[in-house]
C-alpha atoms as a PDB file:
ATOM      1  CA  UNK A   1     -15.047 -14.969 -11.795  1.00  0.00           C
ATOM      2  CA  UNK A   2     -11.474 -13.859 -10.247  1.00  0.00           C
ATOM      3  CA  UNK A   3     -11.694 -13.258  -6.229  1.00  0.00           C
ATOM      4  CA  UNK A   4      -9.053 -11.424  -4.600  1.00  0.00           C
ATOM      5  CA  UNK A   5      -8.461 -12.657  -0.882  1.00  0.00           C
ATOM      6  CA  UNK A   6      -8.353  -9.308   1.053  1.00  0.00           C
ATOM      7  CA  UNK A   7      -5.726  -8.818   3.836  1.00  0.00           C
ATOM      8  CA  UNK A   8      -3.438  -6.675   6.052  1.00  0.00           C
ATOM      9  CA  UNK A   9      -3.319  -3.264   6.738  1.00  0.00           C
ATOM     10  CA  UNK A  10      -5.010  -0.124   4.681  1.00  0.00           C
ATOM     11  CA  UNK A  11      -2.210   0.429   1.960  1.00  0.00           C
ATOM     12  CA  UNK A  12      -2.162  -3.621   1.820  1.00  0.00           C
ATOM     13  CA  UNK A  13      -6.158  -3.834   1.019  1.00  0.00           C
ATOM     14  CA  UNK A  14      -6.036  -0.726  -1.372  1.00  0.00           C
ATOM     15  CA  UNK A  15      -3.722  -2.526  -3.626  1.00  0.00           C
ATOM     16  CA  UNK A  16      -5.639  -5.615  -3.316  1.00  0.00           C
ATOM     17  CA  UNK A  17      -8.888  -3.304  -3.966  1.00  0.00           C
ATOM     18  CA  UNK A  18      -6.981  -1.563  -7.061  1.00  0.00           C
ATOM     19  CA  UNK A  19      -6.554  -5.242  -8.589  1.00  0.00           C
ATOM     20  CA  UNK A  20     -10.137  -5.785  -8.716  1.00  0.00           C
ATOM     21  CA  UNK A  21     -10.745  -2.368 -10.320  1.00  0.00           C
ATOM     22  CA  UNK A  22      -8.079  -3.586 -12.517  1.00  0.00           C
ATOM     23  CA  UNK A  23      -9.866  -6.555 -13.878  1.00  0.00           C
ATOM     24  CA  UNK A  24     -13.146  -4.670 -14.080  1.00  0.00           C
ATOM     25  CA  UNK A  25     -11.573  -2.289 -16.474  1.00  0.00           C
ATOM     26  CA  UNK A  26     -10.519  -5.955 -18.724  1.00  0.00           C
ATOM     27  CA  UNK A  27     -14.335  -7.223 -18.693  1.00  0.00           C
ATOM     28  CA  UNK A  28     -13.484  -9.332 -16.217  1.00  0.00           C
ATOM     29  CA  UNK A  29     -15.963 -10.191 -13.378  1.00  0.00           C
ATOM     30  CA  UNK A  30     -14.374  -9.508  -9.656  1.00  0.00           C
ATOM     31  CA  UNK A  31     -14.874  -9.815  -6.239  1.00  0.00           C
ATOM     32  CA  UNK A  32     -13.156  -9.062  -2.814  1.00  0.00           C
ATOM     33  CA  UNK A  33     -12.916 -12.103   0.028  1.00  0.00           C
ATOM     34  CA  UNK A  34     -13.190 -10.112   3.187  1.00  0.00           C
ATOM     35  CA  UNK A  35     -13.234 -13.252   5.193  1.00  0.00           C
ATOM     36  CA  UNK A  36     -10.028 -12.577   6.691  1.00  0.00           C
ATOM     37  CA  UNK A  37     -12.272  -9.748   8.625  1.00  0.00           C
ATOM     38  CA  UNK A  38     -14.816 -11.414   9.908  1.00  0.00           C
ATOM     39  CA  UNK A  39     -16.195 -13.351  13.286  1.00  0.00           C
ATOM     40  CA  UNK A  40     -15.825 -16.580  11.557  1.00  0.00           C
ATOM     41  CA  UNK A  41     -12.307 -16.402  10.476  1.00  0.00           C
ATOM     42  CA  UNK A  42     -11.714 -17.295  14.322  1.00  0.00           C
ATOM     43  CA  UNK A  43      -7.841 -17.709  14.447  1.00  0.00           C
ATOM     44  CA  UNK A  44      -7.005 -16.566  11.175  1.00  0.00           C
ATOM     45  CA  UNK A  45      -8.411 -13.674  11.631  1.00  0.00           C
ATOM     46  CA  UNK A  46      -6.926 -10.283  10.889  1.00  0.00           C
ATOM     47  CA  UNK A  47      -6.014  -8.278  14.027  1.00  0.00           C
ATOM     48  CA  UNK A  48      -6.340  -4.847  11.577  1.00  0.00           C
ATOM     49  CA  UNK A  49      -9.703  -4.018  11.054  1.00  0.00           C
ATOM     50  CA  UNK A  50     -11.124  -3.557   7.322  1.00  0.00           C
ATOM     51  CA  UNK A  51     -10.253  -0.196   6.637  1.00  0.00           C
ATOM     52  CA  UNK A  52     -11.552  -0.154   3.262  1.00  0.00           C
ATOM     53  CA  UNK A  53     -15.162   0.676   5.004  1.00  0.00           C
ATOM     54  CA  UNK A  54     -13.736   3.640   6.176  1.00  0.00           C
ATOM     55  CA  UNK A  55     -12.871   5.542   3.321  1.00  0.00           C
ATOM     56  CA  UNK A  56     -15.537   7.814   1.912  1.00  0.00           C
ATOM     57  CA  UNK A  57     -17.945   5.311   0.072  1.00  0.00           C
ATOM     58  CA  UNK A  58     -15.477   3.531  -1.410  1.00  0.00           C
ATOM     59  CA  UNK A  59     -17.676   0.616  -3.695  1.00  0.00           C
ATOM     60  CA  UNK A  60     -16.555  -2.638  -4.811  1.00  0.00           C
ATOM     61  CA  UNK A  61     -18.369  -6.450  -5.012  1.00  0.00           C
ATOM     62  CA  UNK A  62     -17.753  -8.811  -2.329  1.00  0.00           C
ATOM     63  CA  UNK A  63     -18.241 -12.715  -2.954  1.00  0.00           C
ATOM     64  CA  UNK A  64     -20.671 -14.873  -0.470  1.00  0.00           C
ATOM     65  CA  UNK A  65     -19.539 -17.503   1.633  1.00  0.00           C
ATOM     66  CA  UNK A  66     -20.667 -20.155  -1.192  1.00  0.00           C
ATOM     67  CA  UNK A  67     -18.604 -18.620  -3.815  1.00  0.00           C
ATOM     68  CA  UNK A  68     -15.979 -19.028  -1.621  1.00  0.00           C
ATOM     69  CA  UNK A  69     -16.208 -22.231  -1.343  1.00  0.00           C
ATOM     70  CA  UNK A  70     -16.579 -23.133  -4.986  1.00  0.00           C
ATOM     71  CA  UNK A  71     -12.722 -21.328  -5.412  1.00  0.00           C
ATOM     72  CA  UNK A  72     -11.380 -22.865  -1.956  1.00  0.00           C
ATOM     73  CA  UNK A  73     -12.738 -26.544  -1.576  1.00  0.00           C
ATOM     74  CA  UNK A  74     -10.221 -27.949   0.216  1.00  0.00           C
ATOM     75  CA  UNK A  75     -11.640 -29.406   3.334  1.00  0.00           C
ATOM     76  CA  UNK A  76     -10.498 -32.884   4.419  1.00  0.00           C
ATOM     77  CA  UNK A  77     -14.127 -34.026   5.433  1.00  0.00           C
ATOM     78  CA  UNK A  78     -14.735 -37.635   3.918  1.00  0.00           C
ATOM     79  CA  UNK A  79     -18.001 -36.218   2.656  1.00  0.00           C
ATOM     80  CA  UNK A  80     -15.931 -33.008   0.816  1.00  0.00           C
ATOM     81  CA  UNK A  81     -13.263 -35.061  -0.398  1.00  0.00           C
ATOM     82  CA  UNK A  82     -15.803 -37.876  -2.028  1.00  0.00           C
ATOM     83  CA  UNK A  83     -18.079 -34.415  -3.840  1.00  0.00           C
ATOM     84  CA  UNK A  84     -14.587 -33.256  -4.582  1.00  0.00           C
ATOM     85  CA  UNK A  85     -13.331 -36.929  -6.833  1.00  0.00           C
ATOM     86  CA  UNK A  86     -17.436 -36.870  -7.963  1.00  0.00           C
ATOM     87  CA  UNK A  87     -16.737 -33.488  -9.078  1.00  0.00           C
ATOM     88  CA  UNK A  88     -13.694 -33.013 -10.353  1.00  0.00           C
ATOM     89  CA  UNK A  89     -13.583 -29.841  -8.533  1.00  0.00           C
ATOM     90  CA  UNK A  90     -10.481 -28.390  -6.699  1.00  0.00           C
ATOM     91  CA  UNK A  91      -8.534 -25.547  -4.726  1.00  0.00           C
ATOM     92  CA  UNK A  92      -8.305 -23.176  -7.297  1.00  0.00           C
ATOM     93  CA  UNK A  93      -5.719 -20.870  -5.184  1.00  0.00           C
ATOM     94  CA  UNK A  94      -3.399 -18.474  -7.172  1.00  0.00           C
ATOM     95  CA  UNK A  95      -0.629 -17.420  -4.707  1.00  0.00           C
ATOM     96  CA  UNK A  96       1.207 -14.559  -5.731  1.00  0.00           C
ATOM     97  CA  UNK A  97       5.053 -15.615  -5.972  1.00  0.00           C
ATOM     98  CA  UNK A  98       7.006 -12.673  -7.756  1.00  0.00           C
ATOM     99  CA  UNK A  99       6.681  -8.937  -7.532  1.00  0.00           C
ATOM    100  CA  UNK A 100       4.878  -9.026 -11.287  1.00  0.00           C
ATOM    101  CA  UNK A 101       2.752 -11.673 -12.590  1.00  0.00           C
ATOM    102  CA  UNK A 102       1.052 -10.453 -15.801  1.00  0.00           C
ATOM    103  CA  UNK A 103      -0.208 -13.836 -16.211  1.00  0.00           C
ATOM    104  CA  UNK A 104      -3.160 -13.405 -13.437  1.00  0.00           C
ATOM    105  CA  UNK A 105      -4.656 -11.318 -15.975  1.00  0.00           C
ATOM    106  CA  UNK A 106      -5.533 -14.476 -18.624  1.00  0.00           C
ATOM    107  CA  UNK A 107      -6.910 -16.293 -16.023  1.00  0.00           C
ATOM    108  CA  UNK A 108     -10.064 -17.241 -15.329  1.00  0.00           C
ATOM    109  CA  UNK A 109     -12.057 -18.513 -12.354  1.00  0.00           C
ATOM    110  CA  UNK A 110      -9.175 -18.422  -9.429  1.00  0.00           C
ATOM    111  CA  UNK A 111      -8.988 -17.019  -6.462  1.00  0.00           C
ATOM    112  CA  UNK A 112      -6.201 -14.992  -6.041  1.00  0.00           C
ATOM    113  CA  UNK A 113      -4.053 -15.041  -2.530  1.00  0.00           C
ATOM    114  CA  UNK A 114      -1.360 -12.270  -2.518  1.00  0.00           C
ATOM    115  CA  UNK A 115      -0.529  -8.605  -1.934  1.00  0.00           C
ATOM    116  CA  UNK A 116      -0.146  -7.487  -5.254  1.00  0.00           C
ATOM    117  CA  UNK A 117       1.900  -4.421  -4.554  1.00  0.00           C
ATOM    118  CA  UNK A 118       4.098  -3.773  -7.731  1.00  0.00           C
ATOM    119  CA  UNK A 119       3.496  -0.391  -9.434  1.00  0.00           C
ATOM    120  CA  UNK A 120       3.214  -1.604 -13.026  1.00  0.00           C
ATOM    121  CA  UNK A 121      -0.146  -3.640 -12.284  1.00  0.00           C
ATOM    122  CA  UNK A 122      -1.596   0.022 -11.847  1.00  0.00           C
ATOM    123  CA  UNK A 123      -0.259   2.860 -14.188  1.00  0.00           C
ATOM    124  CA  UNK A 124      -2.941   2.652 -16.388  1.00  0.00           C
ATOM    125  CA  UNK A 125      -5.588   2.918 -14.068  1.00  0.00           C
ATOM    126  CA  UNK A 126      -3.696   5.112 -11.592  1.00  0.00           C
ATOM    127  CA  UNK A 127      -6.385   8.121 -12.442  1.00  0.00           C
ATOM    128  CA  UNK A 128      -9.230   6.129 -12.058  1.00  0.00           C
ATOM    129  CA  UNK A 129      -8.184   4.936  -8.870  1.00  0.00           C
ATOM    130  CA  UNK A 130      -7.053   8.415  -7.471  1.00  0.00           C
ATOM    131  CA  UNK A 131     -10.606   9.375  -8.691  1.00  0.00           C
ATOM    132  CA  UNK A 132     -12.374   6.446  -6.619  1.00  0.00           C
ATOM    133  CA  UNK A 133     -10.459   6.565  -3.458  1.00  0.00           C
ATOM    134  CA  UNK A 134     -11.465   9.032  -1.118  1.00  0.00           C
ATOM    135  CA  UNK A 135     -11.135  10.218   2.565  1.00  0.00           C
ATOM    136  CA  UNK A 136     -13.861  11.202   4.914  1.00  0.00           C
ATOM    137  CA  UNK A 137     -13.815  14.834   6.070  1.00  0.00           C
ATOM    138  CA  UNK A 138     -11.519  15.091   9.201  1.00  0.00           C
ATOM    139  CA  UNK A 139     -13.272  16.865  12.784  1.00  0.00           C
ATOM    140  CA  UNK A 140      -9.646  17.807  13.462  1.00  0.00           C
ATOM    141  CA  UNK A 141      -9.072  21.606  11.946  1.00  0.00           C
ATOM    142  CA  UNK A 142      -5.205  20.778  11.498  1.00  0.00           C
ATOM    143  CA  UNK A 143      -5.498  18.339   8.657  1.00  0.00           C
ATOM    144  CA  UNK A 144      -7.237  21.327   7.069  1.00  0.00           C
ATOM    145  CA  UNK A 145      -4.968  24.096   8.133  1.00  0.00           C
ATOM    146  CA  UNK A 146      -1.834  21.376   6.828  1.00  0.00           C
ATOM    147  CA  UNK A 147      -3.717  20.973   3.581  1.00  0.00           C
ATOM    148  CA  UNK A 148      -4.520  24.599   2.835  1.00  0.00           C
ATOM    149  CA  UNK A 149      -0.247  25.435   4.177  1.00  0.00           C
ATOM    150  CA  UNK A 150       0.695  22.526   1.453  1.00  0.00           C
ATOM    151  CA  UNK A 151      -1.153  24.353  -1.415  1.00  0.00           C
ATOM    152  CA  UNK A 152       1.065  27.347  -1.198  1.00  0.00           C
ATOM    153  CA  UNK A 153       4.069  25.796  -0.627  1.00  0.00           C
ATOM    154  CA  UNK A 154       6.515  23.447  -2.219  1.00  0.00           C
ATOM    155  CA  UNK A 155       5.852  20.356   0.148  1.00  0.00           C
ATOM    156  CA  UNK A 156       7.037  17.112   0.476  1.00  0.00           C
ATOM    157  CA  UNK A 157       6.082  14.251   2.635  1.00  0.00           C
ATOM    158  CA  UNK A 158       8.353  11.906   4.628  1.00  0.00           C
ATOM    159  CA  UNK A 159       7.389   8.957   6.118  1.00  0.00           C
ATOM    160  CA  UNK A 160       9.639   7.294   8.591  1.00  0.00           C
ATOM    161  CA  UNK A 161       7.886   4.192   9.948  1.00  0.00           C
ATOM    162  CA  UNK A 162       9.887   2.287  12.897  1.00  0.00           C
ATOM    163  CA  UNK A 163       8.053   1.176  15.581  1.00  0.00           C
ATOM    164  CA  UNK A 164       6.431  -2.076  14.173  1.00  0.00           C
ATOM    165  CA  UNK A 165       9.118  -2.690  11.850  1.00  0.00           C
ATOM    166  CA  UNK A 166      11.978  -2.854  14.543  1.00  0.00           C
ATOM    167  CA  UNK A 167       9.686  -5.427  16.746  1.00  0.00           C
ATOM    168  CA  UNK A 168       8.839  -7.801  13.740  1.00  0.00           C
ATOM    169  CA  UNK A 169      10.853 -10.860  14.079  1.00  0.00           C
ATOM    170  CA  UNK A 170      13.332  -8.835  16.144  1.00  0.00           C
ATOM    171  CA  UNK A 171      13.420  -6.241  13.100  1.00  0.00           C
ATOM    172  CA  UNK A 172      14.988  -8.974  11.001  1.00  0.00           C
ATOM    173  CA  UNK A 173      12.562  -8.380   8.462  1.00  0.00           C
ATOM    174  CA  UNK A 174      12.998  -4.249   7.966  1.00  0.00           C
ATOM    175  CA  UNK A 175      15.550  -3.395  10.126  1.00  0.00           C
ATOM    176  CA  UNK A 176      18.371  -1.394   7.537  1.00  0.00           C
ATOM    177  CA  UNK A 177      16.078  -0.689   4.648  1.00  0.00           C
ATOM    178  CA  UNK A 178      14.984   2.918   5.493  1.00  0.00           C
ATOM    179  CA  UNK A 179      18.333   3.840   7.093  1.00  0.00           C
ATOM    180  CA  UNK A 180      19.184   7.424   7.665  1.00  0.00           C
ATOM    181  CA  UNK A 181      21.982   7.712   4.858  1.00  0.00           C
ATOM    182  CA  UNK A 182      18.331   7.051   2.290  1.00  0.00           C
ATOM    183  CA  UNK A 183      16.312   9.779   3.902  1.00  0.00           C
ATOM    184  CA  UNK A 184      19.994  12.050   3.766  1.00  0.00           C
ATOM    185  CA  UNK A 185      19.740  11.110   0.124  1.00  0.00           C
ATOM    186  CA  UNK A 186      16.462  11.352  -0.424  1.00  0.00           C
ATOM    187  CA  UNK A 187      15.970  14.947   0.849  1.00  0.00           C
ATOM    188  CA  UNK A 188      19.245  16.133  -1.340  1.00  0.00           C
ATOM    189  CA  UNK A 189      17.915  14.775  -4.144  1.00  0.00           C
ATOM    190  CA  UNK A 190      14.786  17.011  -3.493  1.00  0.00           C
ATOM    191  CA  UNK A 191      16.042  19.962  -2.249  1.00  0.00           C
ATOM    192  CA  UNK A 192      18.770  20.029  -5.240  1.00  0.00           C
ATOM    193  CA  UNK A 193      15.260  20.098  -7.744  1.00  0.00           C
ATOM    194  CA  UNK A 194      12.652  22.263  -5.695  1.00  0.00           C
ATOM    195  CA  UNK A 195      12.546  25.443  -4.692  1.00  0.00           C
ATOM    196  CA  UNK A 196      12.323  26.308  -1.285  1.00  0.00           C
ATOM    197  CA  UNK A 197      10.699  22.412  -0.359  1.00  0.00           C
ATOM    198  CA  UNK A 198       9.190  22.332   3.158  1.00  0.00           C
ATOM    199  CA  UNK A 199       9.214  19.070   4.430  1.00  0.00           C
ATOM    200  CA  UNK A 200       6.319  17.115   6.530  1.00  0.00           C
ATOM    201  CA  UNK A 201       7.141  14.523   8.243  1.00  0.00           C
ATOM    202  CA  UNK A 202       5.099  11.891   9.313  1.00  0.00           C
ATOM    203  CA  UNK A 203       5.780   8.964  12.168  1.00  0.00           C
ATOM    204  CA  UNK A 204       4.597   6.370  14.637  1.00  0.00           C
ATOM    205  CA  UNK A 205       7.475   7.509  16.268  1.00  0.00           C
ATOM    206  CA  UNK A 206       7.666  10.988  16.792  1.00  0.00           C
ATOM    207  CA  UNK A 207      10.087  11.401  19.430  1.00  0.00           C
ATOM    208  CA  UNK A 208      12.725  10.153  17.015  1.00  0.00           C
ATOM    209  CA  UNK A 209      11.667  12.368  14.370  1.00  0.00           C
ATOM    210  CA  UNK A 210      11.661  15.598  16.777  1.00  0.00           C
ATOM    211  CA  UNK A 211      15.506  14.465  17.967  1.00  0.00           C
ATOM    212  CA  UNK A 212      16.323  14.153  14.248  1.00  0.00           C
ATOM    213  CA  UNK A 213      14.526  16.354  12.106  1.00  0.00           C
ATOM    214  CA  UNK A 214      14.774  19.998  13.638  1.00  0.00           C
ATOM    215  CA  UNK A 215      15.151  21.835  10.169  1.00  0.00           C
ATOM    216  CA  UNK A 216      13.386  25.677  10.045  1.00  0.00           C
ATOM    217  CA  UNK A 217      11.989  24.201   6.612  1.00  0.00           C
ATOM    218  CA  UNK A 218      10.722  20.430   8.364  1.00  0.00           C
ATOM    219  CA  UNK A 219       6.756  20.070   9.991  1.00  0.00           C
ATOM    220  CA  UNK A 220       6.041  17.363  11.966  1.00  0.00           C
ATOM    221  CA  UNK A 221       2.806  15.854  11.938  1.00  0.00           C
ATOM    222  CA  UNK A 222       1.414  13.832  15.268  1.00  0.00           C
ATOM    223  CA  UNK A 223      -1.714  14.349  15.437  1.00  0.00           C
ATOM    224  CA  UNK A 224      -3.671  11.494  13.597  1.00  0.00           C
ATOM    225  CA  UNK A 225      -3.853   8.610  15.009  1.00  0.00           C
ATOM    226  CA  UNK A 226      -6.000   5.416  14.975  1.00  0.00           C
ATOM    227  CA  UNK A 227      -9.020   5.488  13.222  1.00  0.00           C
ATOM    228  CA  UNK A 228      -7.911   9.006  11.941  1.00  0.00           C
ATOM    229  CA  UNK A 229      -4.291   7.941  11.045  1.00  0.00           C
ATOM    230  CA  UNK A 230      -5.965   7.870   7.496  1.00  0.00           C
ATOM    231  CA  UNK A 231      -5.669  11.273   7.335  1.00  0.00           C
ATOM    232  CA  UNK A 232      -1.926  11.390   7.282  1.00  0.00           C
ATOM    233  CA  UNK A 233      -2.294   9.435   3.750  1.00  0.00           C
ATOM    234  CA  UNK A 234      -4.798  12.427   2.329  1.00  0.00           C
ATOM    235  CA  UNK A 235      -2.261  14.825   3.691  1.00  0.00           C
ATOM    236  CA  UNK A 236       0.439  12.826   1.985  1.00  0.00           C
ATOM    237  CA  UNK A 237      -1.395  12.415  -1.379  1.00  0.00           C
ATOM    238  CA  UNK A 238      -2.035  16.573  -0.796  1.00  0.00           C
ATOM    239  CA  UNK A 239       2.301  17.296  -1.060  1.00  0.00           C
ATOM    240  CA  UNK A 240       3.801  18.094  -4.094  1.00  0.00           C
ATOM    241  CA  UNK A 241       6.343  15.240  -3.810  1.00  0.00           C
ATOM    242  CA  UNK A 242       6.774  12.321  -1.477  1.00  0.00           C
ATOM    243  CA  UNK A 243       9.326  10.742  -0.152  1.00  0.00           C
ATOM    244  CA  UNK A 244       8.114   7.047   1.237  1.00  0.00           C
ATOM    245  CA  UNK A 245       9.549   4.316   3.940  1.00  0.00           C
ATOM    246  CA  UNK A 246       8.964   1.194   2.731  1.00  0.00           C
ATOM    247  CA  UNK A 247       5.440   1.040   3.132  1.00  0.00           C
ATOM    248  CA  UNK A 248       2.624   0.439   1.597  1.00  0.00           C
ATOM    249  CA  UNK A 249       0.875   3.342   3.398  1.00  0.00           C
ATOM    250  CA  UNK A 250       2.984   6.135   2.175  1.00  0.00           C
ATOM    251  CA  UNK A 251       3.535   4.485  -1.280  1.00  0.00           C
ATOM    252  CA  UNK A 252      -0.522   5.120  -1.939  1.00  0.00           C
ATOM    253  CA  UNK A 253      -0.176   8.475  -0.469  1.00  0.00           C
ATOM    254  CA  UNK A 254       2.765   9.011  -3.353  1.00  0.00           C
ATOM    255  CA  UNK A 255       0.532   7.305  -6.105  1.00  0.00           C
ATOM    256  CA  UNK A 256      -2.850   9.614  -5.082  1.00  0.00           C
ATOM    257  CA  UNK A 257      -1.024  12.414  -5.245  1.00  0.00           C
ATOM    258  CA  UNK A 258      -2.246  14.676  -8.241  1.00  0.00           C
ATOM    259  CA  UNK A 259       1.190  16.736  -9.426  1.00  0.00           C
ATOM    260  CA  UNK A 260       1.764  15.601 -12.532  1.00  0.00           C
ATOM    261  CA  UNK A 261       5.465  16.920 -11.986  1.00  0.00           C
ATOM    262  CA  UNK A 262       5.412  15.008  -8.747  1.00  0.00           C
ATOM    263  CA  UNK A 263       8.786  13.381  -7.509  1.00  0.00           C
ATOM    264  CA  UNK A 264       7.611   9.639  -5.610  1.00  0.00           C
ATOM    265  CA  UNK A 265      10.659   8.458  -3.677  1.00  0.00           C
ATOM    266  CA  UNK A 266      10.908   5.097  -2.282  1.00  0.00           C
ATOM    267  CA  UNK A 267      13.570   2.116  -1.326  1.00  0.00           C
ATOM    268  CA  UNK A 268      15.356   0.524  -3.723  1.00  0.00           C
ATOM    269  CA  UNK A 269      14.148  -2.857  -1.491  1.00  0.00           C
ATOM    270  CA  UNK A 270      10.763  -2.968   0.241  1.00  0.00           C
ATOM    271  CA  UNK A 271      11.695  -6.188   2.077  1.00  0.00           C
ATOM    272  CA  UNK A 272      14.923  -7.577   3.364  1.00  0.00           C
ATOM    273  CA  UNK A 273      13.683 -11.039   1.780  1.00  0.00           C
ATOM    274  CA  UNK A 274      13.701  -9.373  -1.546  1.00  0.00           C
ATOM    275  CA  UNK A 275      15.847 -10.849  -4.723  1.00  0.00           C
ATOM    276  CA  UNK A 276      15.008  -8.298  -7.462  1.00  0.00           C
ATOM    277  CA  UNK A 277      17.862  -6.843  -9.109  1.00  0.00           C
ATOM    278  CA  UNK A 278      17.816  -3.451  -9.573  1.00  0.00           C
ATOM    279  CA  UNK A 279      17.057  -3.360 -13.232  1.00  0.00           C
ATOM    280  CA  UNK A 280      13.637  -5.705 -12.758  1.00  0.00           C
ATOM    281  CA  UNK A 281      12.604  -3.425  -9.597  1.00  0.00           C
ATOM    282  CA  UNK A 282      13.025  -0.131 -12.187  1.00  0.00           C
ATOM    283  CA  UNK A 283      11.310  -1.515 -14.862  1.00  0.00           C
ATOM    284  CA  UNK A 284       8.358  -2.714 -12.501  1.00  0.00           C
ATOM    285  CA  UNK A 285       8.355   1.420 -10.706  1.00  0.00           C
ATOM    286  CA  UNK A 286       8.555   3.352 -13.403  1.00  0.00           C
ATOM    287  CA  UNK A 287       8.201   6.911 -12.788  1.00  0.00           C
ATOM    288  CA  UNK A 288       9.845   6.052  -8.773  1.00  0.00           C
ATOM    289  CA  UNK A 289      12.974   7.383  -7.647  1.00  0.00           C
ATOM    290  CA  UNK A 290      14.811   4.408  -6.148  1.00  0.00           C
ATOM    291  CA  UNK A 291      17.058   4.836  -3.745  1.00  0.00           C
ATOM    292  CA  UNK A 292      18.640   2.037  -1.406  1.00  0.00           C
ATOM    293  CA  UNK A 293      20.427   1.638   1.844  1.00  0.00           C
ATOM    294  CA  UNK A 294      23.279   2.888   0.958  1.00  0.00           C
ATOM    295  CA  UNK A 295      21.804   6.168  -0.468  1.00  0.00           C
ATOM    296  CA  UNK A 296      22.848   5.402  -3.653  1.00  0.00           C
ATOM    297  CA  UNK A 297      20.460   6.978  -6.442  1.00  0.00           C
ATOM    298  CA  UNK A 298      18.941   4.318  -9.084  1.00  0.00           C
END
C-alpha cells in the first residue's frame, strides 16, 4: 500500500490527490492521510480546510488511523519502542527531496510526505484527471456570464498572487519571482501569438491589479472569494491560455484547461529556495512556457 500524507492549500492537495490517481493507474493500491485535517492533529493541524470535499464528488480512498500507524510507528513510548525491536517494524516515511523522483513509483508500502508538484509526474494522466476533477455549480450568475464571455473570445488568465506571499517570512520566500518585467513578458509573448487576447485577471489583491492593469482588452475578476474562490480556478481552466504566478492554484487552472492549442505560462522558479537549472526545470514542464524574473523567455 503507498499513502500520500495530504496537506496545504487546494492546488497543494490536488497534486497530492493526482499522485494517488497516478499509482492507481500502475496497479498500485493508494490511499490519502487526511490527518493533517482533522480534530486530532491538535497543533499540527492545517489552518486550510480540506478543500478536496468541496469539489463536485471528487472520490478517492482514505487510510484509517491503524494504517497509519503501521507506515508511521515512531512513537517514543517504552511499550512502542519494545513492539517496534519485537517487530522489526519502522517509520516507513518517504519525504519528497527533489522536484522529480521517479523512484516513488517502484516502491512499495511507504508513506509518502511531500508536495509532489512537478508536471512530468502527470502528463500521462493529465486527461483523466481533467475528467475527474470537477467544480460545484456557482449561485453567483457572473462566473457564468465570465464563462459564456470566455467561449467567444480569445481569453487568457492572469494570476497575480501577493498578499500572502509578501507576509511569508517577510516575503523572503516569494518576494521577486512574479515581478512585473514576467507578467510584461508574459503578456507580449501572448499577444504577439493570439488574436485579439482579452485578458482576465485574477487577485487577492485587487486594488493593485485595478492601479496596474487598466487595458480596454484586461477583466478583472473580484468576486469569488472564500469558499467560492474555487471558482476562479474553473474560470481559469475555462481561458484559452493561462498565464500563472507561481502557484499551485493557477498552475491546475492551466493544466484543466481543455485547448489543446493552449499556451500555460509560468515562472521559470516557483520558489526562491529553488536550485534547478533551467534545463532540468524544462525537461520536468514540458509543454510550459518558462519565463523568469528577468522576463527572459526559456
Amino acid at each position: 500500500m503507498i499513502i500520500i500524507h495530504v496537506m496545504g492549500g487546494l492546488g497543494n492537495q490536488l497534486y497530492q490527490y493526482a499522485l494517488y490517481e497516478k499509482f492507481r493507474t500502475l496497479g498500485k493500491e493508494a490511499k490519502l492521510d487526511l490527518y493533517a485535517y482533522s480534530k486530532e492533529a491538535g497543533g499540527d493541524r492545517e489552518w486550510r480546510a480540506l478543500e478536496l470535499e468541496w469539489l463536485d464528488a471528487l472520490q478517492y480512498e482514505v487510510c484509517t488511523a491503524q494504517e497509519r500507524r503501521l507506515f508511521l510507528d515512531n512513537s517514543m513510548k517504552l511499550t512502542d519502542r519494545v513492539r517496534r525491536k519485537l517487530t522489526g517494524r519502522r517509520d516507513r516515511t518517504v519525504r519528497e527531496r527533489a522536484d522529480y523522483m521517479p523512484e516513488i513509483f517502484s516502491m512499495d508500502d511507504v508513506y509518502l510526505y511531500g508536495f509532489w508538484g512537478c508536471e512530468r509526474y502527470y502528463t500521462d494522466i493529465t486527461s483523466l484527471l481533467q475528467e475527474k476533477i470537477r467544480f460545484p455549480g456557482s449561485t453567483d450568475p457572473r462566473n457564468r456570464q465570465a464563462m459564456e464571455a470566455m467561449a467567444r473570445e480569445n481569453a487568457v488568465s492572469i494570476h497575480i498572487r501577493r498578499k500572502d506571499y509578501l507576509t511569508v517570512a517577510d516575503g523572503r520566500r516569494y518576494m521577486g519571482i512574479c515581478t512585473e518585467q514576467y507578467y510584461d513578458s508574459a503578456i507580449k509573448y501572448v499577444s504577439e501569438r493570439v488574436d485579439n487576447p482579452v485578458f482576465y485577471i485574477f487577485s487577492d489583491d485587487p486594488a493593485y491589479v485595478r492601479a496596474h492593469y487598466v487595458q480596454d482588452n484586461m477583466r478583472i475578476v473580484d468576486w469569488n472569494s472564500d469558499r467560492e474562490s474555487l471558482h476562479d480556478m474553473e474560470l481559469m481552466s475555462h481561458c484559452r491560455h493561462n498565464i500563472c504566478a507561481n502557484s499551485t492554484f493557477s498552475i491546475w487552472g492551466a493544466r484543466l484547461n481543455r485547448n489543446p492549442d493552449k499556451l500555460m505560462i509560468r515562472p521559470l522558479r516557483h520558489d526562491n529556495y529553488e536550485v534547478s537549472d533551467a534545463g532540468t526545470v524544462r525537461e520536468n514542464w514540458q509543454g510550459w512556457i518558462l519565463i523568469d524574473a528577468e522576463g527572459k523567455i526559456f
